[in-house]
N, C-alpha and C. Protein backbone atom coordinates (compact mmCIF):
# COMPACT_ATOMS: atom_id res chain seq x y z
N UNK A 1 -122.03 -28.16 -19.81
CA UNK A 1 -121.27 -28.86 -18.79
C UNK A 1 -120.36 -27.86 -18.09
N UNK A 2 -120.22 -27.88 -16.77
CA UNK A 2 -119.53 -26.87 -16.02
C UNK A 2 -118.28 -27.62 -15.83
N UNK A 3 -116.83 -27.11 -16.17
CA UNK A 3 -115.87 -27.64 -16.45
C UNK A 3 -114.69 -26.90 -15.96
N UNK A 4 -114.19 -28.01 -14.40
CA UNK A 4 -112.99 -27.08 -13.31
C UNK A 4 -111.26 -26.54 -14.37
N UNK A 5 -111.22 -26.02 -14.41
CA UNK A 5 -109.67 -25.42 -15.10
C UNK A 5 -109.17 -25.08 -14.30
N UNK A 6 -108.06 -26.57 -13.81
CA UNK A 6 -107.48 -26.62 -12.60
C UNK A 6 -105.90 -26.31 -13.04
N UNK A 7 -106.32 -24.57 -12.61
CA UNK A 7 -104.82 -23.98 -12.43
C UNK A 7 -104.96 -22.92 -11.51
N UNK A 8 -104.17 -22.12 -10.99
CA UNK A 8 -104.08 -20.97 -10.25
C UNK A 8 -103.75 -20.09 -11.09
N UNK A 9 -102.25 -20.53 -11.69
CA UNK A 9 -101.75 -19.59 -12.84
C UNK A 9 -102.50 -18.53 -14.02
N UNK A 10 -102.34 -17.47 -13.46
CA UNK A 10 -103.58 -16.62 -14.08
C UNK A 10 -103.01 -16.35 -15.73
N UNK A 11 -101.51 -16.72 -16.06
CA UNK A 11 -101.42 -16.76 -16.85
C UNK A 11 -101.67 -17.95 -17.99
N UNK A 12 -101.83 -18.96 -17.37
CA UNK A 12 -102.09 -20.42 -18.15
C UNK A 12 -103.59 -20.19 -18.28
N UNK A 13 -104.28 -19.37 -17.23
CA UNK A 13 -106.01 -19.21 -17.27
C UNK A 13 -106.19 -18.47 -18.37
N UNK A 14 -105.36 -17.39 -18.56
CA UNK A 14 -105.94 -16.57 -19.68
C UNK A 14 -105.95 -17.24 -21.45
N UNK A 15 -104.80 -18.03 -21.14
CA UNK A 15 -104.82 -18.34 -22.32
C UNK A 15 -105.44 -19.90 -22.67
N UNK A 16 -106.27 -20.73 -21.73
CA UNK A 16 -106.77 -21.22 -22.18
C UNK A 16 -108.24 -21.22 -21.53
N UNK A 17 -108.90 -20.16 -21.23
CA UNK A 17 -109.89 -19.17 -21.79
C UNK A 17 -110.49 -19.03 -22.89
N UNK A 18 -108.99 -18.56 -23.97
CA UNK A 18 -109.03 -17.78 -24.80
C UNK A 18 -109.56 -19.17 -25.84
N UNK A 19 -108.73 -20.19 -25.84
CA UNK A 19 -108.77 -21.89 -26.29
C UNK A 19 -109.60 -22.18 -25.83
N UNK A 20 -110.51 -21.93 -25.36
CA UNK A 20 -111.65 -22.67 -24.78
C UNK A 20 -112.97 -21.65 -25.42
N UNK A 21 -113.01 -20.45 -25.75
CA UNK A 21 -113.90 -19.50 -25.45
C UNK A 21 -114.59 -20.35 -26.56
N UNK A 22 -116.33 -20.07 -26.70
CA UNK A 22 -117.24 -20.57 -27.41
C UNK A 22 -117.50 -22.45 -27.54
N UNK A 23 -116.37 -22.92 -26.51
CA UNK A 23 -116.61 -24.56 -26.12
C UNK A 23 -117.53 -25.00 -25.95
N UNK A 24 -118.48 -26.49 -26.07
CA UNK A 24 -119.94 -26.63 -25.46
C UNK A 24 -119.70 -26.32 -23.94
N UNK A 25 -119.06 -25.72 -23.28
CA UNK A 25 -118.04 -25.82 -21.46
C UNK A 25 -118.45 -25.09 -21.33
N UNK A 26 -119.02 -24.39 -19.83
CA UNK A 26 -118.96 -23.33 -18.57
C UNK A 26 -117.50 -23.39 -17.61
N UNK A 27 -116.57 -22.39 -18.23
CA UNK A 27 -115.43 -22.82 -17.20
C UNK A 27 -115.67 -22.10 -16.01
N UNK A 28 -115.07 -23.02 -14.96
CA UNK A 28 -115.06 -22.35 -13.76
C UNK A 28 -113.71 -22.67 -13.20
N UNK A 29 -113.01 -21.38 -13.01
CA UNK A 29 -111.51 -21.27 -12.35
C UNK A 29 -111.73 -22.02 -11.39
N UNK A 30 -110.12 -22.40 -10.63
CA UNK A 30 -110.28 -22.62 -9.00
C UNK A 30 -110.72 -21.25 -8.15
N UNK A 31 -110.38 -20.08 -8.82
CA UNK A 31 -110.40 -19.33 -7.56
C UNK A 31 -112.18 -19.18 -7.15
N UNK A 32 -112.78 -20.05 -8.08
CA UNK A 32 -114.21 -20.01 -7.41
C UNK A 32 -114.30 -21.56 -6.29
N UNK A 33 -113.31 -21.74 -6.25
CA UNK A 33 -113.49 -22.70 -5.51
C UNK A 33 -112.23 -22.26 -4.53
N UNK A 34 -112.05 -20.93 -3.54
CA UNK A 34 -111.19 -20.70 -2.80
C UNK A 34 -110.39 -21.32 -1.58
N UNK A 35 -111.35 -22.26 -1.19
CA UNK A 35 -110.93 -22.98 0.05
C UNK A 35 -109.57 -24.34 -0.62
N UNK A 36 -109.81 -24.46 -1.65
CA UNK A 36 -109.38 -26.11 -2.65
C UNK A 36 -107.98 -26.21 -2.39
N UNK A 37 -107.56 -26.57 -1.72
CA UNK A 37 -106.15 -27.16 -1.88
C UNK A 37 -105.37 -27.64 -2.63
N UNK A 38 -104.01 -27.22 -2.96
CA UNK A 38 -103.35 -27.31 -4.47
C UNK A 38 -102.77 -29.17 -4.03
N UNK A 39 -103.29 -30.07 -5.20
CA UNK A 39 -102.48 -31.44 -4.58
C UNK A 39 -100.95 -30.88 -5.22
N UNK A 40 -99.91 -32.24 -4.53
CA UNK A 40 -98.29 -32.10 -5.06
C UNK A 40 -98.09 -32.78 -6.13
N UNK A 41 -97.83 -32.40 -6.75
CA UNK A 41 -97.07 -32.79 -8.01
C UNK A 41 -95.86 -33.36 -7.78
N UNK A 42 -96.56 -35.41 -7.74
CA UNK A 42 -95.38 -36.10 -7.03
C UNK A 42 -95.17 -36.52 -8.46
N UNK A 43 -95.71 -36.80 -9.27
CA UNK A 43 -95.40 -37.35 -10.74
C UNK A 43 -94.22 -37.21 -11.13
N UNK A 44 -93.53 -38.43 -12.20
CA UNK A 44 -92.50 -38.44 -12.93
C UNK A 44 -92.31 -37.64 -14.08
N UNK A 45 -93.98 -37.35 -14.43
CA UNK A 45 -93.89 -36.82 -15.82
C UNK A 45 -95.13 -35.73 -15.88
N UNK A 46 -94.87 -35.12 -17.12
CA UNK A 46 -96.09 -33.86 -17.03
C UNK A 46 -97.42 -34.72 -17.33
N UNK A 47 -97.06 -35.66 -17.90
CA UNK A 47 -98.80 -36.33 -17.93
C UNK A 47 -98.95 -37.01 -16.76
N UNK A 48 -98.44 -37.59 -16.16
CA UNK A 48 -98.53 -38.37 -14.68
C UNK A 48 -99.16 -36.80 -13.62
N UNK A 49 -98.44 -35.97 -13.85
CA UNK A 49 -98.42 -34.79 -13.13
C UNK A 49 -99.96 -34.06 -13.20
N UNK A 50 -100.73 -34.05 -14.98
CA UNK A 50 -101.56 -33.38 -15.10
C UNK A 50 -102.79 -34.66 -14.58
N UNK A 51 -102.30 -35.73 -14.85
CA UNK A 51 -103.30 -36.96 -14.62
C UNK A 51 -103.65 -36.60 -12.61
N UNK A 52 -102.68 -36.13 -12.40
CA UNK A 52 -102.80 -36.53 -10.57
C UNK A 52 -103.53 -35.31 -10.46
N UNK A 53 -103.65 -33.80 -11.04
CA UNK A 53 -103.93 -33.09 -10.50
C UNK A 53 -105.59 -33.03 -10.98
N UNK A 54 -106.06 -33.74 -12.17
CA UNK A 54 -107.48 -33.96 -12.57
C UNK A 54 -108.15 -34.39 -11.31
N UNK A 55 -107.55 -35.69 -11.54
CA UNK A 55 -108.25 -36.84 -10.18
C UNK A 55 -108.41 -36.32 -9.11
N UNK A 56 -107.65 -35.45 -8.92
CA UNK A 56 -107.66 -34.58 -7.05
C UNK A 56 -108.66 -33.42 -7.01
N UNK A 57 -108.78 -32.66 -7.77
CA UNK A 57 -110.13 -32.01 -8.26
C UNK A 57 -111.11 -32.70 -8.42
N UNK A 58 -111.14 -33.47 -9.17
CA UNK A 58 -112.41 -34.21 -9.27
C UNK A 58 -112.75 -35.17 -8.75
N UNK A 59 -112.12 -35.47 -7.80
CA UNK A 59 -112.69 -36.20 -6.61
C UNK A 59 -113.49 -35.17 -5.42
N UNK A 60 -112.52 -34.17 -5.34
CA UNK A 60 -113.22 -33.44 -4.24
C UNK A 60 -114.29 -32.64 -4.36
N UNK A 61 -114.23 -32.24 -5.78
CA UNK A 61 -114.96 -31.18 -6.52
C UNK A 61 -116.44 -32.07 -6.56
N UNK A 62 -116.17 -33.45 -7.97
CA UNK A 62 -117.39 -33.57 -7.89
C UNK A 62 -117.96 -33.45 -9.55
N UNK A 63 -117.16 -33.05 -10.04
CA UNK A 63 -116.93 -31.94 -11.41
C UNK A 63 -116.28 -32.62 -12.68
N UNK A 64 -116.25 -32.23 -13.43
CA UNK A 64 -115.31 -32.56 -14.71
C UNK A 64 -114.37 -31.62 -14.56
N UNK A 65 -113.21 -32.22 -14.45
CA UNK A 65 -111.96 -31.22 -14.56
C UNK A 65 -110.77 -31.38 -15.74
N UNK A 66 -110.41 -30.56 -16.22
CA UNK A 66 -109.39 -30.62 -17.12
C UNK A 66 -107.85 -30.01 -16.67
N UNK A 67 -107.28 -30.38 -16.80
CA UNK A 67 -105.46 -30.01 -15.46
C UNK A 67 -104.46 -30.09 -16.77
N UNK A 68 -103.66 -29.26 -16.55
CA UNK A 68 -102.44 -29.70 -17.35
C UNK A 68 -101.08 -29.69 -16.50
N UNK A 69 -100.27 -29.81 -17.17
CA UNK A 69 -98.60 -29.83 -16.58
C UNK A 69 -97.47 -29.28 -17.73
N UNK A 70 -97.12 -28.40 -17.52
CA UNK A 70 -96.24 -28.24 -18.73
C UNK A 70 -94.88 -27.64 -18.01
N UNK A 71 -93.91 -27.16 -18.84
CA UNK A 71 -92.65 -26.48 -18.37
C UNK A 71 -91.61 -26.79 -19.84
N UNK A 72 -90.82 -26.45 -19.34
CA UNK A 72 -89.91 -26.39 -20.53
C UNK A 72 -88.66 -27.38 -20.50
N UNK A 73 -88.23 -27.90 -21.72
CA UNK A 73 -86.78 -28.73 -21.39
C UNK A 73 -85.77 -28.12 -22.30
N UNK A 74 -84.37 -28.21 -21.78
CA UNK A 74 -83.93 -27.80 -22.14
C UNK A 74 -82.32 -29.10 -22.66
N UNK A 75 -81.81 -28.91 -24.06
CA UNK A 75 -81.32 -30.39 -24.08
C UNK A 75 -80.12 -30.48 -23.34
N UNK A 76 -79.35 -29.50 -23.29
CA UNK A 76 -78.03 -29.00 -22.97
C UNK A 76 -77.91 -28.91 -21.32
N UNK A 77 -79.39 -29.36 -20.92
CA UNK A 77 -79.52 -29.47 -19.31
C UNK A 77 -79.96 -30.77 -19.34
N UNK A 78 -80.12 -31.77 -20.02
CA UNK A 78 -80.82 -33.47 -20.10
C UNK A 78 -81.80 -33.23 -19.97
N UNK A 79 -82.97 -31.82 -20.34
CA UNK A 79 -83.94 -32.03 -19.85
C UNK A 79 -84.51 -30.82 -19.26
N UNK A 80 -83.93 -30.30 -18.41
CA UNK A 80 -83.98 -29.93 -17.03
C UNK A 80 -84.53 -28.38 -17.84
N UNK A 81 -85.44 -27.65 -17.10
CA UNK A 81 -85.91 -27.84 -15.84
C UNK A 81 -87.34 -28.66 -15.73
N UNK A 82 -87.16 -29.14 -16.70
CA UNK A 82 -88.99 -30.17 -17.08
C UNK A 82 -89.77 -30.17 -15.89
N UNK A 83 -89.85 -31.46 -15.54
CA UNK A 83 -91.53 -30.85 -14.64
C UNK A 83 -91.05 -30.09 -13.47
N UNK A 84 -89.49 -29.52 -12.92
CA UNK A 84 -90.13 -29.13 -12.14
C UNK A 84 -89.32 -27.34 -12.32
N UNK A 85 -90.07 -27.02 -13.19
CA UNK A 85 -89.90 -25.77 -14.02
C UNK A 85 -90.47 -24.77 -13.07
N UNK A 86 -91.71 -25.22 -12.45
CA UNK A 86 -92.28 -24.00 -11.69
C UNK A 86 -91.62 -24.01 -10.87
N UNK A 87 -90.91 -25.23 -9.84
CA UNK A 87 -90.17 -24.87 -8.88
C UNK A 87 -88.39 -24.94 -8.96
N UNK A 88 -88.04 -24.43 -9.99
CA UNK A 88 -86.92 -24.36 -10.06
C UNK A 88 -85.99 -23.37 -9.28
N UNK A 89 -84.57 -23.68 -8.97
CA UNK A 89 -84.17 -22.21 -8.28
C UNK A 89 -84.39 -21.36 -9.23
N UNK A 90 -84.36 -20.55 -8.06
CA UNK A 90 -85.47 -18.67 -7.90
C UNK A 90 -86.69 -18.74 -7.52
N UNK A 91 -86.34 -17.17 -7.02
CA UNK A 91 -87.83 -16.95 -6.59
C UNK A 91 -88.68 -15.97 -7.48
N UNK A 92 -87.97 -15.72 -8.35
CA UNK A 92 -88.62 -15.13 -9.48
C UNK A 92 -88.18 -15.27 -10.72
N UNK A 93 -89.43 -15.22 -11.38
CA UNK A 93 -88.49 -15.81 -12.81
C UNK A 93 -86.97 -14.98 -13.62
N UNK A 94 -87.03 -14.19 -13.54
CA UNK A 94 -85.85 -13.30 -13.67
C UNK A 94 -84.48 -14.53 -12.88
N UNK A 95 -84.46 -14.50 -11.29
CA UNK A 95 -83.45 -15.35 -10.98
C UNK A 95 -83.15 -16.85 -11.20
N UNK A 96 -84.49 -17.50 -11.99
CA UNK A 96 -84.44 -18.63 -12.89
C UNK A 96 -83.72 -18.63 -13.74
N UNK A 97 -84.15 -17.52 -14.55
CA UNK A 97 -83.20 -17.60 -15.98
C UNK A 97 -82.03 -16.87 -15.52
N UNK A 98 -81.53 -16.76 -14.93
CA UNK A 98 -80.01 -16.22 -14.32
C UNK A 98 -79.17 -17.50 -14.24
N UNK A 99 -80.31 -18.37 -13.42
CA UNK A 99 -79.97 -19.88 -12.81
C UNK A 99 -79.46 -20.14 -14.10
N UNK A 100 -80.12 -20.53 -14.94
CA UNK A 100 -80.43 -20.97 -16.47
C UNK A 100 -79.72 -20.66 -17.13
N UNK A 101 -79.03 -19.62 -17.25
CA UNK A 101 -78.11 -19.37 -18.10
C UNK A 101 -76.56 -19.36 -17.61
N UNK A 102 -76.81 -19.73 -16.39
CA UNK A 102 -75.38 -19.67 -16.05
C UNK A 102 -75.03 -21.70 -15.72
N UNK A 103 -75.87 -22.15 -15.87
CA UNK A 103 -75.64 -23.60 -16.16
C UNK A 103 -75.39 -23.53 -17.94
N UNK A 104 -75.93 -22.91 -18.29
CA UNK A 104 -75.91 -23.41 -20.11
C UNK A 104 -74.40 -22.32 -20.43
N UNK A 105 -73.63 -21.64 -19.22
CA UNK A 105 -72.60 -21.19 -19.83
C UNK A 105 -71.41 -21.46 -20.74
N UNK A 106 -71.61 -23.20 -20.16
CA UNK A 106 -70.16 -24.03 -20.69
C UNK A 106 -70.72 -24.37 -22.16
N UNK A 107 -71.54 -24.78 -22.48
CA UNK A 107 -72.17 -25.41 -23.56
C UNK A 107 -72.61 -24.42 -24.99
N UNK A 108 -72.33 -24.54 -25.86
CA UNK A 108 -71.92 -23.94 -27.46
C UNK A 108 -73.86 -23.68 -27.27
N UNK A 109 -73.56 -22.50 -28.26
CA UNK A 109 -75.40 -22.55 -28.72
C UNK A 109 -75.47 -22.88 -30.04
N UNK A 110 -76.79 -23.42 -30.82
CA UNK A 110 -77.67 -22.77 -30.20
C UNK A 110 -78.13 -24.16 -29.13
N UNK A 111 -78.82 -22.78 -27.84
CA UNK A 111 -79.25 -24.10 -26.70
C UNK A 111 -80.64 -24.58 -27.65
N UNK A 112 -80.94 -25.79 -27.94
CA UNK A 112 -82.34 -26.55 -28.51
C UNK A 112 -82.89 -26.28 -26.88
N UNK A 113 -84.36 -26.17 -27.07
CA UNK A 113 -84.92 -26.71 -26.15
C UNK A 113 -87.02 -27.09 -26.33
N UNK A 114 -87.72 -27.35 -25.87
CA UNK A 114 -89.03 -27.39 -26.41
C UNK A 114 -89.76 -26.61 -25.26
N UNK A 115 -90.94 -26.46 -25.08
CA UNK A 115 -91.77 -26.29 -24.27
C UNK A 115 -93.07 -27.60 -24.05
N UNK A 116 -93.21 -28.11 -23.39
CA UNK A 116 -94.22 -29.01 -23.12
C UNK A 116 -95.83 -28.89 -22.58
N UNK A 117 -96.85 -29.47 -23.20
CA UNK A 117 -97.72 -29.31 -22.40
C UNK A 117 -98.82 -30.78 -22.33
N UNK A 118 -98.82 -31.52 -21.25
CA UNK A 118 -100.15 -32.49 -21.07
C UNK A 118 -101.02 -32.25 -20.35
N UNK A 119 -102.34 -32.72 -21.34
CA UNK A 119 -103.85 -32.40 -20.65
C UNK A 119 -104.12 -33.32 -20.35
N UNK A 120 -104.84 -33.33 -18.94
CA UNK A 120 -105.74 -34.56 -18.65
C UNK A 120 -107.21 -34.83 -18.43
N UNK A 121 -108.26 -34.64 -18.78
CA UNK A 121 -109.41 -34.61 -18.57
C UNK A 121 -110.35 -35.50 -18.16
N UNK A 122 -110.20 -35.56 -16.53
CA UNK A 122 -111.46 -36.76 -15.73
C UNK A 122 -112.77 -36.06 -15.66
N UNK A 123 -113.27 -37.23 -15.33
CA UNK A 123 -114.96 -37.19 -15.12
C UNK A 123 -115.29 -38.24 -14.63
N UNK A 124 -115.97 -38.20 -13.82
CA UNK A 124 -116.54 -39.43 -13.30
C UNK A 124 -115.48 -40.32 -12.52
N UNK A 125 -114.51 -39.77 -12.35
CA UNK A 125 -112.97 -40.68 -11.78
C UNK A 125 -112.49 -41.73 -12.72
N UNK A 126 -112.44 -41.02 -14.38
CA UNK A 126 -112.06 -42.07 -14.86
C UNK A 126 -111.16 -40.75 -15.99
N UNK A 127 -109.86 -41.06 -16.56
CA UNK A 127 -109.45 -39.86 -17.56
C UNK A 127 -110.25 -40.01 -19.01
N UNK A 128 -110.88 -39.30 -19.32
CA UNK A 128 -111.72 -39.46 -20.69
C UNK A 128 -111.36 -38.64 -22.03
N UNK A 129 -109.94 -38.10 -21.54
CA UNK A 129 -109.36 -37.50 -22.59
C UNK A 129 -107.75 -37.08 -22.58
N UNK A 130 -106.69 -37.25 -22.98
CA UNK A 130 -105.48 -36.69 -22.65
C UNK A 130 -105.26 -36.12 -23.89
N UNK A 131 -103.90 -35.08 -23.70
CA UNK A 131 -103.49 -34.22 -25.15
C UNK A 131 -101.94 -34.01 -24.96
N UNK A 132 -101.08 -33.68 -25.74
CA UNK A 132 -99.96 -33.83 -25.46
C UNK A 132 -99.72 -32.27 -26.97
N UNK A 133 -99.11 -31.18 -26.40
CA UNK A 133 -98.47 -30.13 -26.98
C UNK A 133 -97.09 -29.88 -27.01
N UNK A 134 -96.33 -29.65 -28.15
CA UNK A 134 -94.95 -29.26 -27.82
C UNK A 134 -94.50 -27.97 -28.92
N UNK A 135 -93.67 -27.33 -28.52
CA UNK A 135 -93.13 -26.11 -29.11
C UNK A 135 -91.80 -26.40 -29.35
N UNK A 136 -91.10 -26.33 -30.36
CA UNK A 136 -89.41 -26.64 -30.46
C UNK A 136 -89.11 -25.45 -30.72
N UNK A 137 -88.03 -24.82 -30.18
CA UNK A 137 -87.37 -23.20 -30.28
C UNK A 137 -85.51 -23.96 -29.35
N UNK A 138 -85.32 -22.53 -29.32
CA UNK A 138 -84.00 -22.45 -28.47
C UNK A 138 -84.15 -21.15 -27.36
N UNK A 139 -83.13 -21.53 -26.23
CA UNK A 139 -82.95 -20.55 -25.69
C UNK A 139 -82.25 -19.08 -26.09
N UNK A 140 -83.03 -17.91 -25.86
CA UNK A 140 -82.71 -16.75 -26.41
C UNK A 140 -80.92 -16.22 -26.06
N UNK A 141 -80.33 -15.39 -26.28
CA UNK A 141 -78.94 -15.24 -25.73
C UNK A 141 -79.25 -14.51 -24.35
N UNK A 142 -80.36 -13.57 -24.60
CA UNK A 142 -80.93 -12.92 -23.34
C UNK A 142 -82.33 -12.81 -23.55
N UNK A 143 -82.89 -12.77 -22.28
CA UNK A 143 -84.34 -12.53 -22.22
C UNK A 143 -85.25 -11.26 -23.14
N UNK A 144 -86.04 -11.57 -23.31
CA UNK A 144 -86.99 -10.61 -24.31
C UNK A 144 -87.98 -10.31 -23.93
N UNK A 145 -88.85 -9.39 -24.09
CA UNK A 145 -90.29 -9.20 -24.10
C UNK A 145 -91.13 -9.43 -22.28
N UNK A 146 -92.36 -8.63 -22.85
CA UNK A 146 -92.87 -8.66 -21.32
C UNK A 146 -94.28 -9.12 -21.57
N UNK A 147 -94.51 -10.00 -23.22
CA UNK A 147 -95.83 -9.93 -23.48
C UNK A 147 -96.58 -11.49 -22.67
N UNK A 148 -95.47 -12.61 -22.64
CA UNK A 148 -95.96 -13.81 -21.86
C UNK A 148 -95.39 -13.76 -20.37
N UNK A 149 -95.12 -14.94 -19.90
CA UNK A 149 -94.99 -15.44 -18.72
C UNK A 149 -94.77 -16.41 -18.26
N UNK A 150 -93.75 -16.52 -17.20
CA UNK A 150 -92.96 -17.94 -17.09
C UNK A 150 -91.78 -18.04 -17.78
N UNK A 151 -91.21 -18.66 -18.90
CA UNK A 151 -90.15 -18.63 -19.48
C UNK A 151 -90.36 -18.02 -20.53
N UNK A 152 -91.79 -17.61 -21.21
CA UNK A 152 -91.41 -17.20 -22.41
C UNK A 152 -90.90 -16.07 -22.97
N UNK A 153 -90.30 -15.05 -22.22
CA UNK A 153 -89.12 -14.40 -22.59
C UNK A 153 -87.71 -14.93 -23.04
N UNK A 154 -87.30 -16.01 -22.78
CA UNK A 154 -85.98 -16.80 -22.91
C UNK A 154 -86.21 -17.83 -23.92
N UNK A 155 -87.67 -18.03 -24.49
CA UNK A 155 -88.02 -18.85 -25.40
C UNK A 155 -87.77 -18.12 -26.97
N UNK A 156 -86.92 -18.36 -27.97
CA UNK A 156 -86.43 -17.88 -28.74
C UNK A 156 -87.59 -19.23 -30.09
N UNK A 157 -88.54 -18.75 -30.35
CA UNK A 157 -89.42 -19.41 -31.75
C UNK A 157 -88.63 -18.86 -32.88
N UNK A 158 -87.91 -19.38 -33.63
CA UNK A 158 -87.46 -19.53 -34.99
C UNK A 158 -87.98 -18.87 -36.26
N UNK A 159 -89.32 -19.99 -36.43
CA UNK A 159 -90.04 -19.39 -37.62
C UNK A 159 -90.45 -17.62 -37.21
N UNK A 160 -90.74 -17.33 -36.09
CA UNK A 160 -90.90 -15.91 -35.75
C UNK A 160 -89.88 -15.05 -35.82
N UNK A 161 -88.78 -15.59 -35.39
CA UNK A 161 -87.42 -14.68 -34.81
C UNK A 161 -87.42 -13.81 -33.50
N UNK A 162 -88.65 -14.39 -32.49
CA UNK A 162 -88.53 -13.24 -31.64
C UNK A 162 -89.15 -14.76 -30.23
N UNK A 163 -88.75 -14.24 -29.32
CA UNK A 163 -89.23 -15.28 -28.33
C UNK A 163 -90.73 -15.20 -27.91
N UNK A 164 -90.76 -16.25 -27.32
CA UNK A 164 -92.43 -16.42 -26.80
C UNK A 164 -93.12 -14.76 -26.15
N UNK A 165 -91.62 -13.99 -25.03
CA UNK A 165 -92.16 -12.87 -24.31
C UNK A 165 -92.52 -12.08 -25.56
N UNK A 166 -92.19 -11.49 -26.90
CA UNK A 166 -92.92 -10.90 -27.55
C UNK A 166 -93.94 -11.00 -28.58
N UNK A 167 -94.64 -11.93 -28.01
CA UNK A 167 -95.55 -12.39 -28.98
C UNK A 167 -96.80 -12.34 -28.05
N UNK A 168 -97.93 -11.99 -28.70
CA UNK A 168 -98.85 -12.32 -27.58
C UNK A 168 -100.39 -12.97 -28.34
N UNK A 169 -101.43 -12.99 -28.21
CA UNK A 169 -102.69 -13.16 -28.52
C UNK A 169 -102.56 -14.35 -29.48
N UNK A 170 -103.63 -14.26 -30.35
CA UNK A 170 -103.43 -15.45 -31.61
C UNK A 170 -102.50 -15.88 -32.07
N UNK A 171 -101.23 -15.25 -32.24
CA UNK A 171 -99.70 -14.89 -32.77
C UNK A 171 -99.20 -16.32 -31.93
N UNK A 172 -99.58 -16.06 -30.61
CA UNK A 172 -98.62 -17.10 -29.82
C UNK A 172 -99.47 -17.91 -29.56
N UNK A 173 -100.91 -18.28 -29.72
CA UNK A 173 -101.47 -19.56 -29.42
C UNK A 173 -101.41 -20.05 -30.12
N UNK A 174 -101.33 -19.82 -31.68
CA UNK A 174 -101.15 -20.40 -32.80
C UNK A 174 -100.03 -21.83 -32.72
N UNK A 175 -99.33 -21.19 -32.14
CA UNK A 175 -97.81 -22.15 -32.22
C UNK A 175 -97.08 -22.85 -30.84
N UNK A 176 -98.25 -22.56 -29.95
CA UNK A 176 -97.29 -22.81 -28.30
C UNK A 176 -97.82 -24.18 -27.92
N UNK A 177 -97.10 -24.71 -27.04
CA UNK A 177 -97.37 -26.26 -26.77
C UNK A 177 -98.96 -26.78 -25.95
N UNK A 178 -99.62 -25.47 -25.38
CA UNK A 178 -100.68 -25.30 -24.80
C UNK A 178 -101.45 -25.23 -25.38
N UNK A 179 -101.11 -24.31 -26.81
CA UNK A 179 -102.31 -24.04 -27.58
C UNK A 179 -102.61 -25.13 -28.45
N UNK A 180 -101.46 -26.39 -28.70
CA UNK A 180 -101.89 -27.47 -29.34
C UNK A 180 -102.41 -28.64 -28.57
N UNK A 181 -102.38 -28.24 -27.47
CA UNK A 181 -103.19 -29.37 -26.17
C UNK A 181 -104.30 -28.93 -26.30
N UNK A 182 -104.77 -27.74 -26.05
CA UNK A 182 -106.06 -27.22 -25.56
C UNK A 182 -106.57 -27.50 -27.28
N UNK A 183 -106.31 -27.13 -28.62
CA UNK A 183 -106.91 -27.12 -29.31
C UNK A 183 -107.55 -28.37 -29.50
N UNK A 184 -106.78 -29.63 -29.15
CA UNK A 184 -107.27 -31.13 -29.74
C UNK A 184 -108.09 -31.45 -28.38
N UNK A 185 -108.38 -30.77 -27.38
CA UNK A 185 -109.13 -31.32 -26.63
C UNK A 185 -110.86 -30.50 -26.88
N UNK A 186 -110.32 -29.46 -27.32
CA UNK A 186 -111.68 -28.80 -27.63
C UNK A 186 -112.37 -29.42 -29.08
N UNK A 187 -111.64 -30.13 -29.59
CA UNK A 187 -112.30 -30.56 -31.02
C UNK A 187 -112.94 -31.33 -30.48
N UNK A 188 -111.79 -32.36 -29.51
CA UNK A 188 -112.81 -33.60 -28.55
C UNK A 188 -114.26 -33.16 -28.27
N UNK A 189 -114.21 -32.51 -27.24
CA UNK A 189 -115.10 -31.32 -26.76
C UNK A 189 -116.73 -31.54 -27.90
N UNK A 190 -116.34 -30.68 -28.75
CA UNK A 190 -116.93 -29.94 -29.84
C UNK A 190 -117.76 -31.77 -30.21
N UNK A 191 -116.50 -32.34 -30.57
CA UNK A 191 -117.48 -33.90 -31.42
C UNK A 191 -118.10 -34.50 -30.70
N UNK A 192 -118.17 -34.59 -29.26
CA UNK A 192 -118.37 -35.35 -28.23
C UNK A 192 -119.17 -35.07 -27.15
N UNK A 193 -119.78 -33.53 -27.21
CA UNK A 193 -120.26 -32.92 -25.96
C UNK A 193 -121.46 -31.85 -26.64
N UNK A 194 -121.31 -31.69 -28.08
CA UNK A 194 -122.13 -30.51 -28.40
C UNK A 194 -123.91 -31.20 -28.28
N UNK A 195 -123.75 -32.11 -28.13
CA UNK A 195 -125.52 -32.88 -28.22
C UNK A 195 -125.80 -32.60 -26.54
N UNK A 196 -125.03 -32.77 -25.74
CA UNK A 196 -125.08 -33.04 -24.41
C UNK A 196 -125.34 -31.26 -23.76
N UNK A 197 -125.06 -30.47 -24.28
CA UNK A 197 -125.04 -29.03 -23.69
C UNK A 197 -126.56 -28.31 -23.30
């Protein structure tokens, strides 16, 4: 089954690639589909968010698509910058977490916060699978590492002692909120699709 992995983010691609590799699936990025227009992420929530961006692919596409939505919350912000993490002030992540830390100035640490991730998987214009991942850590005192992307330099994992930026390969899919979305959808996958390939 040829299966759209509707992201741009070359860093969310690589790593669920990596979660995907040996799937009954043929993934095919968007960027093979160059002309595709990104829909908006009018949703309330990261599953509303990953649900809208399936359906919009796979309506136009034609395809089985799988979409997610994730970002990070933080508690000491109510939340914030949850879904709209990618577009938070800054224009680079560096002046995010500037943003970020100078809101969490007033507030005692440690900052709690999680990382989020929902999958949505249509076909046929109907969702035939959702997944829901989360990571619990705190915010770091300062940023770390250059091994992830997005926040996970400022993501401080516990049982590790070192944030998401220095961790990389198996180390960090093992435990990240993506890697427990993508894993329960590939079991789906695996019980549900291996006769059909």
């Amino acid at each position: 089954m040829d299966l759209v992995v509707a992201t741009t983010n070359t860093g969310k691609l690589r790593e669920i690639q990596a979660l995907l590799d040996g799937a009954p699936v043929r993934l095919c990025p968007l960027a093979d589909f160059p002309a595709m227009e990104e829909p908006e992420e009018t949703g309330a929530t990261f599953a509303e968010n990953a649900a809208l961006k399936a359906h919009a692919y796979a309506a136009r596409l034609g395809l089985p698509v799988v979409a997610e939505d994730s970002g990070l919350e933080i508690d000491a912000l109510g939340g914030e910058p949850g879904i709209h993490s990618a577009r938070y002030p800054g224009a680079t992540y560096p002046e995010k977490f500037a943003h970020l830390y100078a809101r969490l100035a007033p507030f005692p640490r440690p900052w709690t916060a999680r990382f989020v991730c929902e999958l949505a998987f249509v076909e046929e214009g109907d969702v035939r699978f959702r997944s829901r991942g989360t990571v619990e850590g705190e915010i770091a005192p300062v940023p770390k590492g250059s091994a992830g992307f997005g926040y996970d330099p400022m993501f401080l994992y516990p049982p590790y002692g070192q944030t998401l930026g220095e961790v990389s390969g198996p180390m960090k899919l093992a435990v990240v909120h993506r890697g427990k979305a993508f894993r329960a959808f590939r079991a789906w996958l695996e019980e549900t699709r291996v006769s059909r390939v």
